[in-house]
PDB file of N, CA and C in Angstrom:
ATOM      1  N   UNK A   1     -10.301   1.364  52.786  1.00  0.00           N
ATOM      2  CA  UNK A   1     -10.884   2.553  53.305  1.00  0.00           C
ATOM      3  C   UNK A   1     -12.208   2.155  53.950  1.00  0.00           C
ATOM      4  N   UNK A   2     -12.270   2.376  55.258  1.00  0.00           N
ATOM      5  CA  UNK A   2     -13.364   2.366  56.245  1.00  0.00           C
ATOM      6  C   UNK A   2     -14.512   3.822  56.167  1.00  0.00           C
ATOM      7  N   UNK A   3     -15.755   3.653  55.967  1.00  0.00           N
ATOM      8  CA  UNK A   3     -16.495   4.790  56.630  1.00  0.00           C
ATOM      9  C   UNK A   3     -17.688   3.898  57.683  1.00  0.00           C
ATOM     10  N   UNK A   4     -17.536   4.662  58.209  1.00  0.00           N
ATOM     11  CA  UNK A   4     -18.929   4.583  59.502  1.00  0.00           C
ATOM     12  C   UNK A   4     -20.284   4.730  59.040  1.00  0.00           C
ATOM     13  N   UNK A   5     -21.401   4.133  58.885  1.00  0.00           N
ATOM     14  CA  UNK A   5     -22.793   4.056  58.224  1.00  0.00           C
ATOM     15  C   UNK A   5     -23.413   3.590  59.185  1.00  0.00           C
ATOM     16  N   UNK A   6     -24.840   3.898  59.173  1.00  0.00           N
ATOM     17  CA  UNK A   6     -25.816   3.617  60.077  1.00  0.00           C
ATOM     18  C   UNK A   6     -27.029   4.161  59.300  1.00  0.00           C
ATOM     19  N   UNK A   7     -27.827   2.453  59.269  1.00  0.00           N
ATOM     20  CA  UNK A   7     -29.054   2.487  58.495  1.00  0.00           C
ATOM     21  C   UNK A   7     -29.192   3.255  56.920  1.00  0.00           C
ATOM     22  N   UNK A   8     -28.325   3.200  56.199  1.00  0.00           N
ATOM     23  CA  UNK A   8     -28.191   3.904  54.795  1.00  0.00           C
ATOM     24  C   UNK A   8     -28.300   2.453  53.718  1.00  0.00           C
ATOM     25  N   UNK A   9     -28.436   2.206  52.533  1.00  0.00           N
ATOM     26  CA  UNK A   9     -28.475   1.753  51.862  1.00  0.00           C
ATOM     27  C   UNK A   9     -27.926   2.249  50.338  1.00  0.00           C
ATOM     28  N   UNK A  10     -26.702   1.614  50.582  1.00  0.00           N
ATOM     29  CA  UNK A  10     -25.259   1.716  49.413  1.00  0.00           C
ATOM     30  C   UNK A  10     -26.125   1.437  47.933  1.00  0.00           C
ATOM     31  N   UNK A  11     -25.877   1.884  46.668  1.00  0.00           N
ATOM     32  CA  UNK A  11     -26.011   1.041  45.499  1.00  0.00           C
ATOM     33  C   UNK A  11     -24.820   1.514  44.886  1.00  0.00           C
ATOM     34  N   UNK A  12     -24.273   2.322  45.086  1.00  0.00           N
ATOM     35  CA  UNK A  12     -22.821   1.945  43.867  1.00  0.00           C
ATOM     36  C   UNK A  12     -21.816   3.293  44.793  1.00  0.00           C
ATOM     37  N   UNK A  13     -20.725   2.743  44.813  1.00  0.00           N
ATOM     38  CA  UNK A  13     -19.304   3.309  44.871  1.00  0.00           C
ATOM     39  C   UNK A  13     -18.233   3.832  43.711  1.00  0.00           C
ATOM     40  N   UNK A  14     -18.125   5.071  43.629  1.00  0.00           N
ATOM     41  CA  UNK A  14     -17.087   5.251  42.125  1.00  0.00           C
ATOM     42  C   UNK A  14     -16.032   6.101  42.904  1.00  0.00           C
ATOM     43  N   UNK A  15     -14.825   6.089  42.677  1.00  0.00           N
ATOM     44  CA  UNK A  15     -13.818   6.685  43.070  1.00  0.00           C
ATOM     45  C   UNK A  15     -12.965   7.379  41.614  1.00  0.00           C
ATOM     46  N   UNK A  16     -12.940   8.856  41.739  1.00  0.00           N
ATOM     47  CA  UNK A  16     -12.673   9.198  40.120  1.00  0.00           C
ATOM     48  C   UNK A  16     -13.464   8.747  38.952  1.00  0.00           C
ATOM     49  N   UNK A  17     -14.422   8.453  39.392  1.00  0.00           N
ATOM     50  CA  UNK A  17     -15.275   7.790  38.170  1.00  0.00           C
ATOM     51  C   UNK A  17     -14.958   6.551  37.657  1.00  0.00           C
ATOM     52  N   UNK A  18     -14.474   5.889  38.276  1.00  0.00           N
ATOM     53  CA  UNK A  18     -14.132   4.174  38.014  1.00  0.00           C
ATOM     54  C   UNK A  18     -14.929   3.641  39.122  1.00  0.00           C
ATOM     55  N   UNK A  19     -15.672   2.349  38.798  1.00  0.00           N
ATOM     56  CA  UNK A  19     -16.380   1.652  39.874  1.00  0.00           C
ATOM     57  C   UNK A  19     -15.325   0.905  40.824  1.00  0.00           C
ATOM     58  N   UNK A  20     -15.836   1.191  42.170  1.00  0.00           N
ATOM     59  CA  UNK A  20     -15.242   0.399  43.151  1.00  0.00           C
ATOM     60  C   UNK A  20     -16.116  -0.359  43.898  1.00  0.00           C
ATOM     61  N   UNK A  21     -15.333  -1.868  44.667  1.00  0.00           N
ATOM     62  CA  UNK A  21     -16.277  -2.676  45.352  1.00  0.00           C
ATOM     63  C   UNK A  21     -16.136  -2.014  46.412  1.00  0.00           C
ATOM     64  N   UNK A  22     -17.727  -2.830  47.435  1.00  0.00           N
ATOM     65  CA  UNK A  22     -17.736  -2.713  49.152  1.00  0.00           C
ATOM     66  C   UNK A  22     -17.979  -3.540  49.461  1.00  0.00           C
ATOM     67  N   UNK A  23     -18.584  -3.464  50.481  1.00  0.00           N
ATOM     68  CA  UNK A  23     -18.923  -4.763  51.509  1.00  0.00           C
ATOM     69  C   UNK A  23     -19.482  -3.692  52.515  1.00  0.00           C
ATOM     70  N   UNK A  24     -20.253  -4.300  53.578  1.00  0.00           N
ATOM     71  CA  UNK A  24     -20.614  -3.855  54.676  1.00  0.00           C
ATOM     72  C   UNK A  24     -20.121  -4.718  55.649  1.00  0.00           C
ATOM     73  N   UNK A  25     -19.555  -4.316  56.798  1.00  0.00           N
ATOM     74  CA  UNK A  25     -19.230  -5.117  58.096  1.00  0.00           C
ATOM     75  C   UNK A  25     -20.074  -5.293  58.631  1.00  0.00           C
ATOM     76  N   UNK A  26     -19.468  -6.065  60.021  1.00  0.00           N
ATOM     77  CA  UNK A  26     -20.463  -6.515  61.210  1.00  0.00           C
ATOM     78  C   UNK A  26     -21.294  -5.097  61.980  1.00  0.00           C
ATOM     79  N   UNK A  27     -22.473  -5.455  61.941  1.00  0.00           N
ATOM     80  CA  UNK A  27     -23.488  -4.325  62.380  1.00  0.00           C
ATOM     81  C   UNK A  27     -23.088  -4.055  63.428  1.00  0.00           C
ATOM     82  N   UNK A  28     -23.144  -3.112  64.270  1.00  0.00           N
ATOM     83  CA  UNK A  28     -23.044  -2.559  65.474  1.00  0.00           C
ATOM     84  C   UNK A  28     -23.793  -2.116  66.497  1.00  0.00           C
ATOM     85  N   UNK A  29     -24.744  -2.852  67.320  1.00  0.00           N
ATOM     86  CA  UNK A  29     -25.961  -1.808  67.719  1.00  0.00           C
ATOM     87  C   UNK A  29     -25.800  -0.343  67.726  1.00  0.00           C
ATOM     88  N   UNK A  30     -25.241   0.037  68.772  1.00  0.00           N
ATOM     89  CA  UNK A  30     -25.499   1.551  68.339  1.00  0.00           C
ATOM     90  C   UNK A  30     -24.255   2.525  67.734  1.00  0.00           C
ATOM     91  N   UNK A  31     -23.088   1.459  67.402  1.00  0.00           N
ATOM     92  CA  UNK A  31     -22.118   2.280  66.204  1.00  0.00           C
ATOM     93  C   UNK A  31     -22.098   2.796  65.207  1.00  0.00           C
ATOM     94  N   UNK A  32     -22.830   1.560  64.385  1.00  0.00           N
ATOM     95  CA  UNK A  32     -23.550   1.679  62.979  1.00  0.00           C
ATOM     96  C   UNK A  32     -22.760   0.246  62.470  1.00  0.00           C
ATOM     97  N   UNK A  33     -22.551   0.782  61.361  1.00  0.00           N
ATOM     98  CA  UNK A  33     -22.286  -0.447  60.476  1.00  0.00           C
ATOM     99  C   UNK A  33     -20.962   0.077  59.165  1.00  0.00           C
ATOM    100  N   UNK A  34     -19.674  -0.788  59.791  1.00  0.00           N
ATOM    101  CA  UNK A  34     -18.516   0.087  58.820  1.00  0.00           C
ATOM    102  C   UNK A  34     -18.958  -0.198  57.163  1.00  0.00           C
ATOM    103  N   UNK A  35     -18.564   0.835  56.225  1.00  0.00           N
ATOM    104  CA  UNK A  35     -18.455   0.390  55.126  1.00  0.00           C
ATOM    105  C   UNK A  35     -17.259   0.168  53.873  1.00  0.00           C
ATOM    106  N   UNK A  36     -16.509  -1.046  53.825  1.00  0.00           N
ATOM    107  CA  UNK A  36     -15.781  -1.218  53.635  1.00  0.00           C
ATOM    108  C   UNK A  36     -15.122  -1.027  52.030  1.00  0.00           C
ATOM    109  N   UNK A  37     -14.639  -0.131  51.763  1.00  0.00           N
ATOM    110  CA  UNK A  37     -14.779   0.376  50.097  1.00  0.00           C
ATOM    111  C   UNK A  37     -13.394  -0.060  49.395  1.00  0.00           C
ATOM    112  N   UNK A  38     -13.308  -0.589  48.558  1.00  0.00           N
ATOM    113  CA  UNK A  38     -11.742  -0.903  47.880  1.00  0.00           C
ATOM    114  C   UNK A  38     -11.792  -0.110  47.019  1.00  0.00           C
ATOM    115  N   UNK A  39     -10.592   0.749  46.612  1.00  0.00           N
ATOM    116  CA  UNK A  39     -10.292   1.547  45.695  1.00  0.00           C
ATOM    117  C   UNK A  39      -9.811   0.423  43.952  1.00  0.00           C
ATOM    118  N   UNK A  40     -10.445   1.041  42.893  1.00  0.00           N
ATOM    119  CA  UNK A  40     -10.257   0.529  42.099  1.00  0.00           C
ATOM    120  C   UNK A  40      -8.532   0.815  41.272  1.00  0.00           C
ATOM    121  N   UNK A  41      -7.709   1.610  42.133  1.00  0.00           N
ATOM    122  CA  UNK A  41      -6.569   1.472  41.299  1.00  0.00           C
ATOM    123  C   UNK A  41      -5.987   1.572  42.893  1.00  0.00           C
ATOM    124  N   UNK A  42      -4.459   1.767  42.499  1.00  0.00           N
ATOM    125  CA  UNK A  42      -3.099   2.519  43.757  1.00  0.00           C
ATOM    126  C   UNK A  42      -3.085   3.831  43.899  1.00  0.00           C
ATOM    127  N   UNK A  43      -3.410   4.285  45.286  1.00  0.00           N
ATOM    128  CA  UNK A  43      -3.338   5.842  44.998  1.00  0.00           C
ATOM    129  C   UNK A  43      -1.658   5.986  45.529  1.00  0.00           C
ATOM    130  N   UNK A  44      -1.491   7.098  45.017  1.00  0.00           N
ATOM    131  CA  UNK A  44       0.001   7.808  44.634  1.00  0.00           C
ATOM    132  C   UNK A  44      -0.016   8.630  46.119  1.00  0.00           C
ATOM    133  N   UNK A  45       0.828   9.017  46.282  1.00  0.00           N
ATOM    134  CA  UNK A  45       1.192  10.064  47.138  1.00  0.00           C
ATOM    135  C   UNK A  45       0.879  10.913  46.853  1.00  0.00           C
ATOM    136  N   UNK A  46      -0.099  11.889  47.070  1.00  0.00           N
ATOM    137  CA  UNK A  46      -0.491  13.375  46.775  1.00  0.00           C
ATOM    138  C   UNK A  46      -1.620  13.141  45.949  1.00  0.00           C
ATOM    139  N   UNK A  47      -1.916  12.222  45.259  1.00  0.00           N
ATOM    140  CA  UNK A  47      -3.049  11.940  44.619  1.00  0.00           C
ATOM    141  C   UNK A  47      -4.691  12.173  44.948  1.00  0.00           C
ATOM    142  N   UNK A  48      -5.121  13.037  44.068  1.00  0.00           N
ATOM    143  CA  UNK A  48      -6.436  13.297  45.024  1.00  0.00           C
ATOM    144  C   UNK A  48      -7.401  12.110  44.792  1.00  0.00           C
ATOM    145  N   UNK A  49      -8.575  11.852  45.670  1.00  0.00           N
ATOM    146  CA  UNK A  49      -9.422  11.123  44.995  1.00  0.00           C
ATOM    147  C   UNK A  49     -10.594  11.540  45.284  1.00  0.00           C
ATOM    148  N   UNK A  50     -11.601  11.215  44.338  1.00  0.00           N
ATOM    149  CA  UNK A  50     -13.234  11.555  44.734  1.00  0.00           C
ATOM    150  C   UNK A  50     -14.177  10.446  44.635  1.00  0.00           C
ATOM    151  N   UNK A  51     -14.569  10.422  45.819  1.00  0.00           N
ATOM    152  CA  UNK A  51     -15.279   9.160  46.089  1.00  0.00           C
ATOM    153  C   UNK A  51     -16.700   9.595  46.252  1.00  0.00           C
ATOM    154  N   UNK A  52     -17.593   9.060  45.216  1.00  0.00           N
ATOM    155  CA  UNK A  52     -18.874   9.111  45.421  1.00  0.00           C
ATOM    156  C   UNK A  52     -19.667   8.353  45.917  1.00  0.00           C
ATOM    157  N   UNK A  53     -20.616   8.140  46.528  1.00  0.00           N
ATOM    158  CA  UNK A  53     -21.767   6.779  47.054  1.00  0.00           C
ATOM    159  C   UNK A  53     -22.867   7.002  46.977  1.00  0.00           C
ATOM    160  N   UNK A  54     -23.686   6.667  45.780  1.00  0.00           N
ATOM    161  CA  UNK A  54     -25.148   6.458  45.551  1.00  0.00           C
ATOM    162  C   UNK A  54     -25.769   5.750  46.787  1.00  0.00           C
ATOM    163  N   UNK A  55     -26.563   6.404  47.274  1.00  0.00           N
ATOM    164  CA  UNK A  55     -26.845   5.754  48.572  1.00  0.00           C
ATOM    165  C   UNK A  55     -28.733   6.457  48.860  1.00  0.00           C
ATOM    166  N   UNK A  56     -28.925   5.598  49.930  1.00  0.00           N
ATOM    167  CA  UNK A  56     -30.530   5.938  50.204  1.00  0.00           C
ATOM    168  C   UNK A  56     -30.201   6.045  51.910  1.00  0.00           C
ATOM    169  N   UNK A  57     -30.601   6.922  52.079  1.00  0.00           N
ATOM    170  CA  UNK A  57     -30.820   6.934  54.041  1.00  0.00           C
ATOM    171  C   UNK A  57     -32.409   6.996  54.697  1.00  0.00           C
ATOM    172  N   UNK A  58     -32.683   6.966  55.882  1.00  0.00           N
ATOM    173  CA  UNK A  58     -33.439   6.348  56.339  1.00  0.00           C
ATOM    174  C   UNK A  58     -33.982   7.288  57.540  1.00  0.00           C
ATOM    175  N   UNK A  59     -35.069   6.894  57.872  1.00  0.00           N
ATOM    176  CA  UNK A  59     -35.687   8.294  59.163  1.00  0.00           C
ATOM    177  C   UNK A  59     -34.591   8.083  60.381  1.00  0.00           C
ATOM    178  N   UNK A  60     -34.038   6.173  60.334  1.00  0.00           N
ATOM    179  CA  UNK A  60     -32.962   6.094  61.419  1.00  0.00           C
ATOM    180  C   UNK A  60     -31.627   6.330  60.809  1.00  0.00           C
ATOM    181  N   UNK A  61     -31.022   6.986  60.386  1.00  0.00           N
ATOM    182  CA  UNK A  61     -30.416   6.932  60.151  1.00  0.00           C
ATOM    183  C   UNK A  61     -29.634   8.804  60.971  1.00  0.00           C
ATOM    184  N   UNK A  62     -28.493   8.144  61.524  1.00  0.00           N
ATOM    185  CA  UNK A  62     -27.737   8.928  62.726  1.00  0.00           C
ATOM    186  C   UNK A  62     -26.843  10.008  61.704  1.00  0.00           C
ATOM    187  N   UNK A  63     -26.794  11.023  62.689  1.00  0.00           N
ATOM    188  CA  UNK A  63     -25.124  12.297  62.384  1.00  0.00           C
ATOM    189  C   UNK A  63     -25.862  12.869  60.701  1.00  0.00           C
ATOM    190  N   UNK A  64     -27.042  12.607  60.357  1.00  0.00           N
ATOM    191  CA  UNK A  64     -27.240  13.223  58.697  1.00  0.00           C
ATOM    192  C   UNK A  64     -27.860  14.672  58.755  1.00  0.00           C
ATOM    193  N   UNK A  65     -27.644  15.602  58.663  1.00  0.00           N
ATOM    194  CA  UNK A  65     -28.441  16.664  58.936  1.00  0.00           C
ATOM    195  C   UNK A  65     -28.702  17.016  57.584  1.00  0.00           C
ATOM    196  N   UNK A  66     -30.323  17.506  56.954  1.00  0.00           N
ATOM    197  CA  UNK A  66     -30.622  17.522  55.671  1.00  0.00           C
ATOM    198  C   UNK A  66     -31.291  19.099  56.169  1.00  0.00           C
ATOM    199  N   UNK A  67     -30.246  20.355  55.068  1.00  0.00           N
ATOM    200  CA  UNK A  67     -31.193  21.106  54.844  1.00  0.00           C
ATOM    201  C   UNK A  67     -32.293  21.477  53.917  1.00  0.00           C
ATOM    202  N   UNK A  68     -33.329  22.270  53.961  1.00  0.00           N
ATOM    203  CA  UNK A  68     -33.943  22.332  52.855  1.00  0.00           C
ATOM    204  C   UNK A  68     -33.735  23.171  51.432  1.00  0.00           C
ATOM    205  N   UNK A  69     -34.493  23.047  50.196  1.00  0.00           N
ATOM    206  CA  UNK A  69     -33.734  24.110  49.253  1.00  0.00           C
ATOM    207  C   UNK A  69     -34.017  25.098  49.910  1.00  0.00           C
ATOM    208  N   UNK A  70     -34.457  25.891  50.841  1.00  0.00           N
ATOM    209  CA  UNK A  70     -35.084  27.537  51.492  1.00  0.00           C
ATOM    210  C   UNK A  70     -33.708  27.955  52.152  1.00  0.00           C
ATOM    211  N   UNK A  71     -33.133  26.447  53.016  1.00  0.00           N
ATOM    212  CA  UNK A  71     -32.398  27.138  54.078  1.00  0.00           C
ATOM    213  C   UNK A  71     -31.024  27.050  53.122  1.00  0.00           C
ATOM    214  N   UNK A  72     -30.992  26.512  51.639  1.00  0.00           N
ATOM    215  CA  UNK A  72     -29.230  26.868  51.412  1.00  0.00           C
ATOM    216  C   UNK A  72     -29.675  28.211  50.753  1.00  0.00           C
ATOM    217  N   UNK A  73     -27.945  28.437  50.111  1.00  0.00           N
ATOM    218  CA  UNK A  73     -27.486  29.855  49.926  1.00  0.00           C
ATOM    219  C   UNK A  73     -28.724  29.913  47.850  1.00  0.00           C
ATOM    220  N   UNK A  74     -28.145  29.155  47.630  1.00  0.00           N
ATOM    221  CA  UNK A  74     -28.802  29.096  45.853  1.00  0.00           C
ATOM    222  C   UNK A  74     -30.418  28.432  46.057  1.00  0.00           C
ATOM    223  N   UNK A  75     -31.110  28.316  47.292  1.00  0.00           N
ATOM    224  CA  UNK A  75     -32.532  27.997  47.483  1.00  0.00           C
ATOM    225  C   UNK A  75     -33.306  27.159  46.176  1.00  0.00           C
ATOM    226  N   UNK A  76     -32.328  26.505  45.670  1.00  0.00           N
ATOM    227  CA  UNK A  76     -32.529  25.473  44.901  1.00  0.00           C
ATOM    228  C   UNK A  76     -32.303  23.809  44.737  1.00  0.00           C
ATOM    229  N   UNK A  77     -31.521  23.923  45.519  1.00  0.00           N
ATOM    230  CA  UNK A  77     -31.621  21.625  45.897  1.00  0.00           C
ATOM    231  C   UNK A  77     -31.294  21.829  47.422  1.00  0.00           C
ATOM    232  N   UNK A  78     -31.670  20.344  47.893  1.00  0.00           N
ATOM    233  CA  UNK A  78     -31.775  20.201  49.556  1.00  0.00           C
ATOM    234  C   UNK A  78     -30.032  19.801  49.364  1.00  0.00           C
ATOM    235  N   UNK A  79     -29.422  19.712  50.573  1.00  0.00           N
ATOM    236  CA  UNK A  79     -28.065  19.588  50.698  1.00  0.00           C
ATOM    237  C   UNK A  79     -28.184  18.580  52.264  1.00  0.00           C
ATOM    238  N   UNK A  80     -27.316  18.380  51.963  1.00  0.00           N
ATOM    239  CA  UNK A  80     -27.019  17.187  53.342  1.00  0.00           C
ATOM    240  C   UNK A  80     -25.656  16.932  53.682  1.00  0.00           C
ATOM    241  N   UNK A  81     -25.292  17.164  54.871  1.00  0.00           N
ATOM    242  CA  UNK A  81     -24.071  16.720  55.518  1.00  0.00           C
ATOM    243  C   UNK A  81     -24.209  16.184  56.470  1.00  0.00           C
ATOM    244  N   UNK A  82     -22.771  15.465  57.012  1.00  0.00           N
ATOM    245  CA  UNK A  82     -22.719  14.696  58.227  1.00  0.00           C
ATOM    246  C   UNK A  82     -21.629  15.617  58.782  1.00  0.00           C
ATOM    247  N   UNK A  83     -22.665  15.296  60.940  1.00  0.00           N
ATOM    248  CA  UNK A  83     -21.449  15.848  61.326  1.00  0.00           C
ATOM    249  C   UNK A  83     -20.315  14.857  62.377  1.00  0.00           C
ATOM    250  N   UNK A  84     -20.416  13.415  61.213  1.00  0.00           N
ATOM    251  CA  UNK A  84     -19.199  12.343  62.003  1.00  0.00           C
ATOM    252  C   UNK A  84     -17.820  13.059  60.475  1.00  0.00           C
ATOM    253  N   UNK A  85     -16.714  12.321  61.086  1.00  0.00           N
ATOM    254  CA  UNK A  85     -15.612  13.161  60.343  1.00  0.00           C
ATOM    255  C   UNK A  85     -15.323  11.539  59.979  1.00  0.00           C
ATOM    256  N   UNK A  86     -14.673  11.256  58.676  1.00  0.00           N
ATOM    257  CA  UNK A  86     -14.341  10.521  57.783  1.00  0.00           C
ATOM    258  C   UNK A  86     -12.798   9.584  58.673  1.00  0.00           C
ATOM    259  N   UNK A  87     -12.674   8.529  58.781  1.00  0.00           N
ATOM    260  CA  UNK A  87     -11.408   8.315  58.948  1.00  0.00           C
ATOM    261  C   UNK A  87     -11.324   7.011  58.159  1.00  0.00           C
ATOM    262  N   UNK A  88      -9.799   7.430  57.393  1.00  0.00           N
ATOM    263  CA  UNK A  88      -9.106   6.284  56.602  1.00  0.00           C
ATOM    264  C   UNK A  88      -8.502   5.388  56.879  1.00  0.00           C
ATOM    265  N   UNK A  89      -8.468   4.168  56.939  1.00  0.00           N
ATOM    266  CA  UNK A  89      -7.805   3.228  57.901  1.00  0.00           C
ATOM    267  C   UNK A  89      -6.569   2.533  56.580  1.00  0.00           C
TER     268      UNK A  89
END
């Protein structure tokens, strides 16, 4: 499983709550930098999974839009999404 990163800094990958390895690929000037995640078991057909990434991002860091606690709905933690879309290779 591939994701697209630019300027973030990974410290741990868990998928279902089991640790999984990464790697980072070859940098990209202005692509970013893939991040290459191995799943720690076989996923099944229909099988859901939840993949978390402890991670740190950066003032450069592209596609992150961070709102504040004011602007969500429960005006209590900042929230952050991206608007690149995930693809699984």
């Amino acid at each position: 499983q591939v994701l697209d990163t630019k300027d973030v800094q990974v410290f741990k990958v868990t998928v279902n709550g089991q640790d999984a390895k990464f790697v980072f690929g070859e940098k990209h000037s202005f692509k970013g930098t893939p991040l290459e995640i191995t799943l720690p078991f076989e996923l099944r057909r229909g099988q859901e999974a939840i993949v978390e990434i402890s991670f740190e991002s950066s003032p450069t860091s592209s596609a992150l839009q961070w709102f504040t606690p004011e602007q969500t709905s429960g005006k209590k933690h900042p929230f952050l999404f991206s608007q690149c879309q995930v693809e699984w290779t």
